[in-house]
Structures are given as C-alpha cells and as structure tokens.
N, C-alpha and C. Protein backbone atom coordinates (compact mmCIF):
# COMPACT_ATOMS: atom_id res chain seq x y z
N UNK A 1 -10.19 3.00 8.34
CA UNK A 1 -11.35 2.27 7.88
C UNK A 1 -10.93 0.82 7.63
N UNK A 2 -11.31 -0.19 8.39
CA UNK A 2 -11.62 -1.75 8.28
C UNK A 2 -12.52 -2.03 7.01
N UNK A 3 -12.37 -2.95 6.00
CA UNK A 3 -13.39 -3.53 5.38
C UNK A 3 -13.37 -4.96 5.25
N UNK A 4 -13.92 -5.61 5.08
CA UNK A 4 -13.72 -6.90 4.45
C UNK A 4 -13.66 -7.19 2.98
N UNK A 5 -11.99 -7.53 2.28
CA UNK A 5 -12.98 -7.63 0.67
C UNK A 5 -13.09 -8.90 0.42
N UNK A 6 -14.24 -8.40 -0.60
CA UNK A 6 -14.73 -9.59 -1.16
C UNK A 6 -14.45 -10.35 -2.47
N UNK A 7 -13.20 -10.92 -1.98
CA UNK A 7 -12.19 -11.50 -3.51
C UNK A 7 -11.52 -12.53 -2.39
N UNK A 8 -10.86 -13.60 -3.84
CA UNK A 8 -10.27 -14.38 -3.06
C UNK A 8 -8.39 -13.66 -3.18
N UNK A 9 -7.70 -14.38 -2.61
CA UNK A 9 -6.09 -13.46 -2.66
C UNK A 9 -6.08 -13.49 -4.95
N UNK A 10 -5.29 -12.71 -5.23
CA UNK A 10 -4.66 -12.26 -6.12
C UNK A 10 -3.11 -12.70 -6.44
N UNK A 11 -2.49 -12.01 -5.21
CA UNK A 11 -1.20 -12.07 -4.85
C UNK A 11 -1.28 -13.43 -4.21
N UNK A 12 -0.66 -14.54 -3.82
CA UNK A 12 -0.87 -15.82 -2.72
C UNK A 12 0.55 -15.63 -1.82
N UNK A 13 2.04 -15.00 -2.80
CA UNK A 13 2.96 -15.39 -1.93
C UNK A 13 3.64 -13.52 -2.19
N UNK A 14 4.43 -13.62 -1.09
CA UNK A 14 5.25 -12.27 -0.94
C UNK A 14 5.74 -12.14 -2.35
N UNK A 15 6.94 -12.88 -2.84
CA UNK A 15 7.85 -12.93 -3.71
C UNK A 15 6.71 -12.78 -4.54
N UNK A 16 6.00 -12.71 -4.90
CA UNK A 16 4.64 -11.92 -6.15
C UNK A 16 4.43 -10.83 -6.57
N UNK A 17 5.03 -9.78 -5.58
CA UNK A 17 4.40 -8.31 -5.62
C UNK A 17 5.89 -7.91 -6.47
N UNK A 18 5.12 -6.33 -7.54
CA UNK A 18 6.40 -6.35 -8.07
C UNK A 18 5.71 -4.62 -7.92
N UNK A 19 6.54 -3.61 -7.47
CA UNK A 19 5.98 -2.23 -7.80
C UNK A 19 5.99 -1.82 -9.25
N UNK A 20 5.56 -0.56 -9.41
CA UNK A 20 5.64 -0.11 -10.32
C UNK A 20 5.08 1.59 -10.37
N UNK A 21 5.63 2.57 -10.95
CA UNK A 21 5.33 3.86 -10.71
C UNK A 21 4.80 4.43 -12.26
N UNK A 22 3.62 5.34 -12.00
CA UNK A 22 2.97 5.89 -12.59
C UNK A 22 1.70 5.07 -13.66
N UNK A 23 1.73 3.97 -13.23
CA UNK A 23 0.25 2.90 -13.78
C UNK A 23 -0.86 3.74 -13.45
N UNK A 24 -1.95 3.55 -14.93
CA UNK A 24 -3.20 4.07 -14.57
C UNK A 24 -3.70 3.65 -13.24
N UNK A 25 -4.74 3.84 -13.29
CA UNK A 25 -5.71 3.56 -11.97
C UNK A 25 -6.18 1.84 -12.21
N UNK A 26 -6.12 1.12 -11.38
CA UNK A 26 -6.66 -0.06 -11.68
C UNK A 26 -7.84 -0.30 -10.85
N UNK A 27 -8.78 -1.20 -11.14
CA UNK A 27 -9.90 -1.71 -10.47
C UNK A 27 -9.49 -1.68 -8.83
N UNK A 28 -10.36 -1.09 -8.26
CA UNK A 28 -10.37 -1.34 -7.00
C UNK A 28 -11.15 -1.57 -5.88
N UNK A 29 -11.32 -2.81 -4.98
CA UNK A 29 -12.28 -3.12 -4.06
C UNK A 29 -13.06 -2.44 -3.19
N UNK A 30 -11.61 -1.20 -2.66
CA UNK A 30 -12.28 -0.20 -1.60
C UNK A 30 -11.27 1.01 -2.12
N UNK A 31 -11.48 2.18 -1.48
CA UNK A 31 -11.02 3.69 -1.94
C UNK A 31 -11.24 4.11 -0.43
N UNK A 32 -10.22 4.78 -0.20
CA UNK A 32 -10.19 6.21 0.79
C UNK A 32 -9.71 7.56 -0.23
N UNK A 33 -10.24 8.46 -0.36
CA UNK A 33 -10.53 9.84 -0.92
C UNK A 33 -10.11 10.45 0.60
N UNK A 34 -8.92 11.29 0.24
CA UNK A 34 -8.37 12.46 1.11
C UNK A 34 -7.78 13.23 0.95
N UNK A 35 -7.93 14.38 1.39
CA UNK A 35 -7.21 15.99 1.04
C UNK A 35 -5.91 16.09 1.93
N UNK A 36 -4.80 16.60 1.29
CA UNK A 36 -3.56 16.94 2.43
C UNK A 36 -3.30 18.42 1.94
N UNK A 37 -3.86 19.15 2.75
CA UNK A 37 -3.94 20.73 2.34
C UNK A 37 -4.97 20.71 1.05
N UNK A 38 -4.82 21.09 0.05
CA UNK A 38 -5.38 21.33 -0.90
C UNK A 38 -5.28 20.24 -1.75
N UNK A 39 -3.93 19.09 -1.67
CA UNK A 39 -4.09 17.98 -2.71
C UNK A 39 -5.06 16.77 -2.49
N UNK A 40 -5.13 16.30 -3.68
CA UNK A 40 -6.43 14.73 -3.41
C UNK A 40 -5.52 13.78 -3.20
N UNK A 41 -5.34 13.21 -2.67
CA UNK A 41 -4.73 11.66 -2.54
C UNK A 41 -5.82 10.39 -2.23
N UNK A 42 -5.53 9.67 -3.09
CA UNK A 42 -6.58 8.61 -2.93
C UNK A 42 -6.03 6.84 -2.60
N UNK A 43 -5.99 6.56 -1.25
CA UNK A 43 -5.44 5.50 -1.28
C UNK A 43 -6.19 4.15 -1.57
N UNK A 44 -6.10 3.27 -2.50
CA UNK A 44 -6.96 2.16 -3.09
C UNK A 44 -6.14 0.61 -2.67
N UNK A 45 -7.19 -0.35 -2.74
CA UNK A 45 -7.40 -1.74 -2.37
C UNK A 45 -7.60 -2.59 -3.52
N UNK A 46 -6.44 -3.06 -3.97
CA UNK A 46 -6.76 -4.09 -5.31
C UNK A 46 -7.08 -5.27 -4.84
N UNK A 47 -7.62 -6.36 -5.82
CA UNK A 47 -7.75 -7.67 -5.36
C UNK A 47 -6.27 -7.82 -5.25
N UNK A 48 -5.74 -7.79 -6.17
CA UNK A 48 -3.71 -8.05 -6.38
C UNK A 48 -3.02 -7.31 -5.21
N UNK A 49 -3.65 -6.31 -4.37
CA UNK A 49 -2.66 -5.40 -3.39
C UNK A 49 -3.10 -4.04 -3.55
N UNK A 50 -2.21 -2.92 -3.76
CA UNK A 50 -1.98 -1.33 -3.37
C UNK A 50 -1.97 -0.69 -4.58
N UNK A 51 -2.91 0.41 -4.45
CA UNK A 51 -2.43 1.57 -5.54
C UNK A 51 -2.77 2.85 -4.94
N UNK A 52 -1.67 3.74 -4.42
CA UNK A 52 -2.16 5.20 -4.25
C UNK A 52 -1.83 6.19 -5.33
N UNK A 53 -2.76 7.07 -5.19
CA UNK A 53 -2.63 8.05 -6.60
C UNK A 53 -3.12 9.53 -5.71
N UNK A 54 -1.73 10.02 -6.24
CA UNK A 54 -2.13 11.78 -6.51
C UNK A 54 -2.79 12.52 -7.42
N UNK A 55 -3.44 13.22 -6.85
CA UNK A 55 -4.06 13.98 -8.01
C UNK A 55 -3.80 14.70 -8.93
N UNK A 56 -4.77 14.66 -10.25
CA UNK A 56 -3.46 15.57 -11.23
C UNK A 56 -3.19 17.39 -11.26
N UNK A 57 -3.93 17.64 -10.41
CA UNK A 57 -4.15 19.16 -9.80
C UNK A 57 -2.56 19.49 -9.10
N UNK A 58 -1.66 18.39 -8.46
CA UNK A 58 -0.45 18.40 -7.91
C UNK A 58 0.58 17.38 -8.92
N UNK A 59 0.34 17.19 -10.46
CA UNK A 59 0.86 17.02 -10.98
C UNK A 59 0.90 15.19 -10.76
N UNK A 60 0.17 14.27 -11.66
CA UNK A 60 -0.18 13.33 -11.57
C UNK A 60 1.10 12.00 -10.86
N UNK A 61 0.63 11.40 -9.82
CA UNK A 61 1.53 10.70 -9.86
C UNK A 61 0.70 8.96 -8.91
N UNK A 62 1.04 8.15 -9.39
CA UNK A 62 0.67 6.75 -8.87
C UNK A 62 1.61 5.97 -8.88
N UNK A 63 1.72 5.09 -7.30
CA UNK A 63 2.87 3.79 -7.05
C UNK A 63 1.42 2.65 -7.07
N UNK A 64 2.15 1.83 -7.55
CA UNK A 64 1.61 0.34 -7.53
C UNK A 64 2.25 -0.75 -7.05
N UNK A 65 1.31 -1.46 -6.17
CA UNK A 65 2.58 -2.51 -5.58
C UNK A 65 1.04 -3.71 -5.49
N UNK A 66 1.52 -4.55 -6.34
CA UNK A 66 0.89 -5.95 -6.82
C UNK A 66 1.37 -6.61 -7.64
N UNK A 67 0.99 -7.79 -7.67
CA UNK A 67 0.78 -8.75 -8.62
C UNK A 67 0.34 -8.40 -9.69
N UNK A 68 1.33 -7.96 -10.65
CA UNK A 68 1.11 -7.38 -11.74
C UNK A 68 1.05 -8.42 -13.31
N UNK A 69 -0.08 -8.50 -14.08
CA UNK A 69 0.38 -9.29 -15.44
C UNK A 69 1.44 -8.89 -15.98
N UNK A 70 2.13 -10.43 -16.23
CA UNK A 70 3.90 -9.88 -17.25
C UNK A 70 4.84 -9.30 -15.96
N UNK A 71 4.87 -8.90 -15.01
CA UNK A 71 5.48 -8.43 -14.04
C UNK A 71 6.17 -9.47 -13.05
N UNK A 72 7.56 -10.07 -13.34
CA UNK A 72 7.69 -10.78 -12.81
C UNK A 72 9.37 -10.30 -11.78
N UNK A 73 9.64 -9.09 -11.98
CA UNK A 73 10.84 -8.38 -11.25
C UNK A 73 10.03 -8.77 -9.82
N UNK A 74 11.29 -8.59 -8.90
CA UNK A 74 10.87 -8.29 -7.57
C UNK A 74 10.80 -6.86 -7.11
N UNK A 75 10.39 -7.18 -5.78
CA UNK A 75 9.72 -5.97 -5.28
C UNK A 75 11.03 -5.16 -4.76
N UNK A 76 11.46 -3.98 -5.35
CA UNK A 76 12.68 -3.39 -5.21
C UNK A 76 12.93 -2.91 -3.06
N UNK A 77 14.08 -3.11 -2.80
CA UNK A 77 14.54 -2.81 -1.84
C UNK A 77 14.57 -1.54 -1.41
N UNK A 78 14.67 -0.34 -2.67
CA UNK A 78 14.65 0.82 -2.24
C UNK A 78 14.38 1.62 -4.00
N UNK A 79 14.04 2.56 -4.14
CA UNK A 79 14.13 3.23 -5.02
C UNK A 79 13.87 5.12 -4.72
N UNK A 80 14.69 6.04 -5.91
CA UNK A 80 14.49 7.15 -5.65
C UNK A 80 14.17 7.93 -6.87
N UNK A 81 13.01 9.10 -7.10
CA UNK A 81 13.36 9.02 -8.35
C UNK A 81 12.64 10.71 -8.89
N UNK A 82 12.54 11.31 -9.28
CA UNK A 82 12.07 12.61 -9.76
C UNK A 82 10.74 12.47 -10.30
N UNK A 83 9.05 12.86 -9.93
CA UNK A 83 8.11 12.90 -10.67
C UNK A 83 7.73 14.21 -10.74
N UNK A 84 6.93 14.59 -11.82
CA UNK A 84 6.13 15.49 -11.65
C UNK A 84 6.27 16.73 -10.46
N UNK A 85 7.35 17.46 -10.43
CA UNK A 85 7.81 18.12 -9.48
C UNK A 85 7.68 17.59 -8.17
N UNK A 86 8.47 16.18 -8.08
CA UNK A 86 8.20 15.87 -6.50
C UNK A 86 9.67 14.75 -6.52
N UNK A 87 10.04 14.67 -5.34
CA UNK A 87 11.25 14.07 -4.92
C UNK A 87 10.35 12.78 -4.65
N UNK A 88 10.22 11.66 -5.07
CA UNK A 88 9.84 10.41 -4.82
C UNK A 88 10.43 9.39 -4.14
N UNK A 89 10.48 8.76 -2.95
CA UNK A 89 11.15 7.69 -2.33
C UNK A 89 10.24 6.47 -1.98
N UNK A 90 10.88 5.52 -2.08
CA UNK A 90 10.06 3.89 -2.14
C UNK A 90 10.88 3.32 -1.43
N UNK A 91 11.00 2.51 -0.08
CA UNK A 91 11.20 1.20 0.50
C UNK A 91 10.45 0.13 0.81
N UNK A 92 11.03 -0.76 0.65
CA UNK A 92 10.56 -2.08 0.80
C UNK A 92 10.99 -3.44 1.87
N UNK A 93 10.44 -3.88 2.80
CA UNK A 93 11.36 -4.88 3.88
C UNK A 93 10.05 -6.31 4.05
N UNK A 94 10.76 -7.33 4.13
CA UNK A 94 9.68 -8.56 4.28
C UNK A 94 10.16 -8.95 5.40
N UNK A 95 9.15 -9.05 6.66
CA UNK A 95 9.37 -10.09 7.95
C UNK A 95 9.15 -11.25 7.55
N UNK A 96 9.29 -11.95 8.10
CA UNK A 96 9.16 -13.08 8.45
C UNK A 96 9.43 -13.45 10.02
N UNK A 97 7.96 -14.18 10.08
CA UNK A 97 7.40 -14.11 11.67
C UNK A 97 6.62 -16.00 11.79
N UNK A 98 6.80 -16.18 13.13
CA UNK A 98 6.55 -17.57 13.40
C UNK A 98 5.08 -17.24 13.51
N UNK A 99 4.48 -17.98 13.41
CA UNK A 99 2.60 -18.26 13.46
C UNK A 99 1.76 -17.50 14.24
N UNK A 100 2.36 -17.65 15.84
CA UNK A 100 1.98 -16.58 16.94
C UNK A 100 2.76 -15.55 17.02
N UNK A 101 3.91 -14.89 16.52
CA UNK A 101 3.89 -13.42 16.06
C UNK A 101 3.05 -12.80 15.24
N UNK A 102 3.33 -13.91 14.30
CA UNK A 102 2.17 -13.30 12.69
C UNK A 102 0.67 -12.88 12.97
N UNK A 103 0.18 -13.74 13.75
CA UNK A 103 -1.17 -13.14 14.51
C UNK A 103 -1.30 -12.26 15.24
N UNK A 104 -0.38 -12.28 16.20
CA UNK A 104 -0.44 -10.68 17.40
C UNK A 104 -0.04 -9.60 16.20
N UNK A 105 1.04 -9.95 15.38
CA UNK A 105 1.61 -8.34 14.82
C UNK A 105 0.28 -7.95 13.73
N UNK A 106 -0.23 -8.98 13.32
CA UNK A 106 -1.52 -8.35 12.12
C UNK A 106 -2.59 -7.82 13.01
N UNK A 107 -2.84 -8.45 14.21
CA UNK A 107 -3.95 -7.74 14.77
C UNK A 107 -3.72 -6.19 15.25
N UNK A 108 -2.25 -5.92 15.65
CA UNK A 108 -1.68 -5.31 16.31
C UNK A 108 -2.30 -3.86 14.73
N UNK A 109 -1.71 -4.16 13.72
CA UNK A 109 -1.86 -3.67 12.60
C UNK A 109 -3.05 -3.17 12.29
N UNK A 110 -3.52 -3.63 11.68
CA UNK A 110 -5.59 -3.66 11.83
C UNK A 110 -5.75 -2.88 12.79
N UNK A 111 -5.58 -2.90 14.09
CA UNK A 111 -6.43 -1.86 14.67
C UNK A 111 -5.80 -0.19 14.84
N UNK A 112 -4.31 -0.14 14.61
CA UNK A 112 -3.92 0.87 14.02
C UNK A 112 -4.02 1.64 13.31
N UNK A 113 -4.63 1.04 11.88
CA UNK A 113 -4.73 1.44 10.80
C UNK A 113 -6.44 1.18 10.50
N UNK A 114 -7.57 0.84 11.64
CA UNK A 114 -8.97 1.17 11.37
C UNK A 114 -8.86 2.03 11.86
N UNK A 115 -8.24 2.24 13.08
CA UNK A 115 -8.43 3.44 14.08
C UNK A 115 -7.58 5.15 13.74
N UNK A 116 -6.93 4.97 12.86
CA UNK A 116 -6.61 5.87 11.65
C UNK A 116 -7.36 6.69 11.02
N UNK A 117 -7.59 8.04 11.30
CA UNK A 117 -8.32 8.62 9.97
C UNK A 117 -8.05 8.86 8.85
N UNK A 118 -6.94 8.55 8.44
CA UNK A 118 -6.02 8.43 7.07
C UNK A 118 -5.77 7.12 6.76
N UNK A 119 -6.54 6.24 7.05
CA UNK A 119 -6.00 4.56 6.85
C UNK A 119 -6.98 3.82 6.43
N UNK A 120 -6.87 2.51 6.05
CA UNK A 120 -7.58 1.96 5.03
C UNK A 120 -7.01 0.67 4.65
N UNK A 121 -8.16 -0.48 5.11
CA UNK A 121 -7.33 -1.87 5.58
C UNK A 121 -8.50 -2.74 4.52
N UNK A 122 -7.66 -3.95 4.17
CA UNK A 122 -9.18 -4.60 3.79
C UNK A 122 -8.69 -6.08 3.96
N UNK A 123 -9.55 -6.79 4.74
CA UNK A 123 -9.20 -8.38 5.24
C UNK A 123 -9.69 -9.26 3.82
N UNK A 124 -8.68 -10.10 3.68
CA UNK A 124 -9.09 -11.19 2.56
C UNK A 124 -10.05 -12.12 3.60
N UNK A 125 -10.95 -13.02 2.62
CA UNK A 125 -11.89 -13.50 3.14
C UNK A 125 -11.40 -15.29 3.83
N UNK A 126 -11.56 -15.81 5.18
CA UNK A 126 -10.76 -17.01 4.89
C UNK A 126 -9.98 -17.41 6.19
N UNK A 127 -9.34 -15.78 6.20
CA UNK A 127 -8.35 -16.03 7.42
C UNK A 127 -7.96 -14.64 8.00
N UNK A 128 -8.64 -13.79 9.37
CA UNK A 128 -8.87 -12.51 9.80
C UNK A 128 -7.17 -11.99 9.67
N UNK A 129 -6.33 -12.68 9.73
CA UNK A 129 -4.76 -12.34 9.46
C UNK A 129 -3.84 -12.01 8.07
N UNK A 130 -4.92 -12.34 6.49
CA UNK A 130 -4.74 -11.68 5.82
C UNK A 130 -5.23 -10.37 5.37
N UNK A 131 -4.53 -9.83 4.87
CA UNK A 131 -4.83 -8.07 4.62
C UNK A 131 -3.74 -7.54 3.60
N UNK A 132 -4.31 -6.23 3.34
CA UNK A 132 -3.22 -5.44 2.81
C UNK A 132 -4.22 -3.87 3.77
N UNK A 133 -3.07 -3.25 4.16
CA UNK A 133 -3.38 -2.29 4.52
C UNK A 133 -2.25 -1.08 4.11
N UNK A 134 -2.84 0.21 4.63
CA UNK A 134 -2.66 1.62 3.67
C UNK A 134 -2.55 2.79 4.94
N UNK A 135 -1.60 3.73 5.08
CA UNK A 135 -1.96 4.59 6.46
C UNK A 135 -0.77 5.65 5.66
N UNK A 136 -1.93 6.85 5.36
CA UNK A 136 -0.83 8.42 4.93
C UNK A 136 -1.20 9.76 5.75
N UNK A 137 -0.15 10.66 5.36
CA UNK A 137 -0.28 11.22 6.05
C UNK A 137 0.65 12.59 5.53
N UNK A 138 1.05 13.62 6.02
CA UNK A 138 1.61 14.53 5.92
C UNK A 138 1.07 15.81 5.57
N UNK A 139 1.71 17.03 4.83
CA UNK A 139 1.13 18.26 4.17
C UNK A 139 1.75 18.31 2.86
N UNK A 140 1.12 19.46 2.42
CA UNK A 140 1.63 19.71 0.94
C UNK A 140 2.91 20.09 0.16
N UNK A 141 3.59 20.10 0.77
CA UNK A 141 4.66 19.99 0.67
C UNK A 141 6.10 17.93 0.59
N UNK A 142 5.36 17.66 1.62
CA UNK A 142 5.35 16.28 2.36
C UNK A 142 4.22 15.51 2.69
N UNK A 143 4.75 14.29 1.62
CA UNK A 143 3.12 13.01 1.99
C UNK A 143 3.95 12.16 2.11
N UNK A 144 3.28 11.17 3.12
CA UNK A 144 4.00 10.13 3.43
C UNK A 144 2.62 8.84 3.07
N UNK A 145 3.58 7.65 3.16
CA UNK A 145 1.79 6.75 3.31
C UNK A 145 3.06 5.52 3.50
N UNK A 146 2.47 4.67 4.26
CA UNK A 146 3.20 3.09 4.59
C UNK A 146 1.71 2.11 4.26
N UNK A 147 2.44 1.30 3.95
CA UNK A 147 1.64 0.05 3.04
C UNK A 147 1.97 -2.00 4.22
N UNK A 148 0.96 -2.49 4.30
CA UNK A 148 1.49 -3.70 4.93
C UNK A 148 0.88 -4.83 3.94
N UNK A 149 1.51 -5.86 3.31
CA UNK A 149 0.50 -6.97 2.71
C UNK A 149 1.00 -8.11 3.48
N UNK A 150 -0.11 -8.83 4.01
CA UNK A 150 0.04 -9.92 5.14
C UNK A 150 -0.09 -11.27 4.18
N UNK A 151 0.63 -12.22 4.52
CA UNK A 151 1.00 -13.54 3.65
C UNK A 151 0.94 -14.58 5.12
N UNK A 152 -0.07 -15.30 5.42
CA UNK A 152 0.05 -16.35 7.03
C UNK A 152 -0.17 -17.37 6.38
N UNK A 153 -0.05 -17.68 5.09
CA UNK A 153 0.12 -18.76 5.12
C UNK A 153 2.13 -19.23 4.84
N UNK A 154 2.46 -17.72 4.73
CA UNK A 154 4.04 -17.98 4.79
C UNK A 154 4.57 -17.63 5.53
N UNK A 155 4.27 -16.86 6.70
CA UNK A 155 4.23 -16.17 7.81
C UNK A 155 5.17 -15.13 7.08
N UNK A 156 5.33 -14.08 6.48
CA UNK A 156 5.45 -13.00 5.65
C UNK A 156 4.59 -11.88 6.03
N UNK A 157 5.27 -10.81 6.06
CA UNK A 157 4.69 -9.71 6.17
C UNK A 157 5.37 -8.63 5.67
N UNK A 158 4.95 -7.81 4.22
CA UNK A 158 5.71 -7.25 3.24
C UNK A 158 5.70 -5.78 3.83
N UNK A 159 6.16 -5.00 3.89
CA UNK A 159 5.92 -3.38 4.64
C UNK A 159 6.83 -2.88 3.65
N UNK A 160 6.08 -1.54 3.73
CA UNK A 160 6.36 -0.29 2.37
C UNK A 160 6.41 1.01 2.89
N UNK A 161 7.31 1.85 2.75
CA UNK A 161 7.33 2.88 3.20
C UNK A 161 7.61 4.05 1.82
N UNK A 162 6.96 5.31 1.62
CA UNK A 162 6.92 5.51 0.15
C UNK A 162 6.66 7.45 0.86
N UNK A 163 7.24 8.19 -0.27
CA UNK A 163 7.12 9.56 0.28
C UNK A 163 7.47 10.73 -0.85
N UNK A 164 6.48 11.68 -0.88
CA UNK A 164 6.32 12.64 -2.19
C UNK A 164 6.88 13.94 -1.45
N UNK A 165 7.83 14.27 -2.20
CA UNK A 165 8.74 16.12 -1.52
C UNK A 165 8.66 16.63 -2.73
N UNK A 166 7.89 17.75 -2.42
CA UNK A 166 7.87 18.87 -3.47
C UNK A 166 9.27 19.25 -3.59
N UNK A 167 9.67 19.15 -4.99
CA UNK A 167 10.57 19.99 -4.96
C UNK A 167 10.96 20.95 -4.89
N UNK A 168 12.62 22.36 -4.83
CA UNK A 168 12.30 23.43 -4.51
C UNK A 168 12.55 24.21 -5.95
C-alpha cells in the first residue's frame, strides 16, 4: 500500500533516527493491520518514521525507529536481545547514493513495497523520493519486516532489517 502523508518531515537528516524497543504505540499517519498465522502485527507510519507492534496475544512487543524526544543516541548498527518469548534481532546500514541513484533506487523501492501485500509506504509531501517504507513477512514462529527511510536531500537512504524467533 502507497499513501501520501500528510505532514511535513519530522526526522530531516539520517543521523536523527534513534531506535528504541518496546515504546507504547505512538500517533500514526497510516497503519497496515496483518495476521501471520494467528498473530496481529501491525506495521505503522509516524510523522518522525517507523513503529511495528506485535500483538499482545503473542506476548507484546514494539521496535521504534524515529526521531525520538530526548533521544539523541544513534541508530545502533546491530542489536540482539530476548523479548517476551522471542529471539529479537535489529540491523541497521545507511547508503549513501549520488542524486540519480537516489531517484532510480527510491522509485525502484516504492513500487516494491506498493506492490506488496504485506507493505506499506508513505511519501512525504514536497519531493516523490522521500518516504519511509515498511515490508513483513514470515509465520508464527518467524516474522521478519525491513524498514527504508529516504533522506534526498542528503542523498541517504537508512535500511533496517529486524526479526522475531519464537523461542524453543
């Protein structure tokens, strides 16, 4: 799912986004609601960036990756960590791309992730090459979801790769 939101950026530069695991639910522009077997996963669109949340039926769990108030750490390189009966993994990598990459690779993006039935994109208003987009996937046992937040005016492009294993 493509949307357009309707906010101006939150986040302005890469070096802004700081994660964070298990934050309530925060305001959000757009929502995808989806089942992986029997669990809810709900992947959301902040003005600031990303929040996906599990449901608390599979034992509550939410990553956040924005521009957070008071949050001024960077956006970790990797993290691993035990929730709520689930093996948790977080990566993090920033391109950096010249002007006409940055345009082919976001478009390239966008239509990947509209054309997704598990995905969920939303263009800042301004310039069709900013975005943050959202694409999960897996079973109940294994969820996966990758995250992109597009920055053209720094030619930046932040990518997230993040993944819930039941434990045994």
């Amino acid at each position: 799912m493509l949307t357009t939101l309707h906010t101006s950026y939150t986040d302005t530069r890469a070096g802004d986004l700081a994660w964070c695991l298990g934050r309530q639910e925060l305001p959000a522009l757009a929502v995808l609601d989806m089942k992986i077997g029997r669990l809810d996963l709900q992947l959301r669109l902040l003005g600031a960036s990303h929040q996906v949340v599990l449901g608390a039926a599979a034992g509550y769990c939410s990553e956040t990756v924005a521009c957070l108030p008071g949050r001024r750490t960077p956006l970790p390189a990797r993290v691993a960590e035990r929730v709520q009966g689930w093996d948790y993994e977080f990566a993090a990598r920033v391109e950096t791309l010249s002007a006409q990459n940055f345009a082919g690779r976001a478009q390239e993006l966008l239509a990947l992730v509209e054309k997704h039935p598990d995905g969920l994109a939303g263009v800042f208003p301004g310039d069709p090459n900013a975005f943050t987009a959202l694409l999960a996937g897996g079973n109940e046992r294994d969820i996966f979801w990758r995250t992109w937040h597009a920055y053209p005016q720094e030619g930046r492009l932040v990518c997230t790769r993040s993944s819930l294993r039941a434990q045994d």
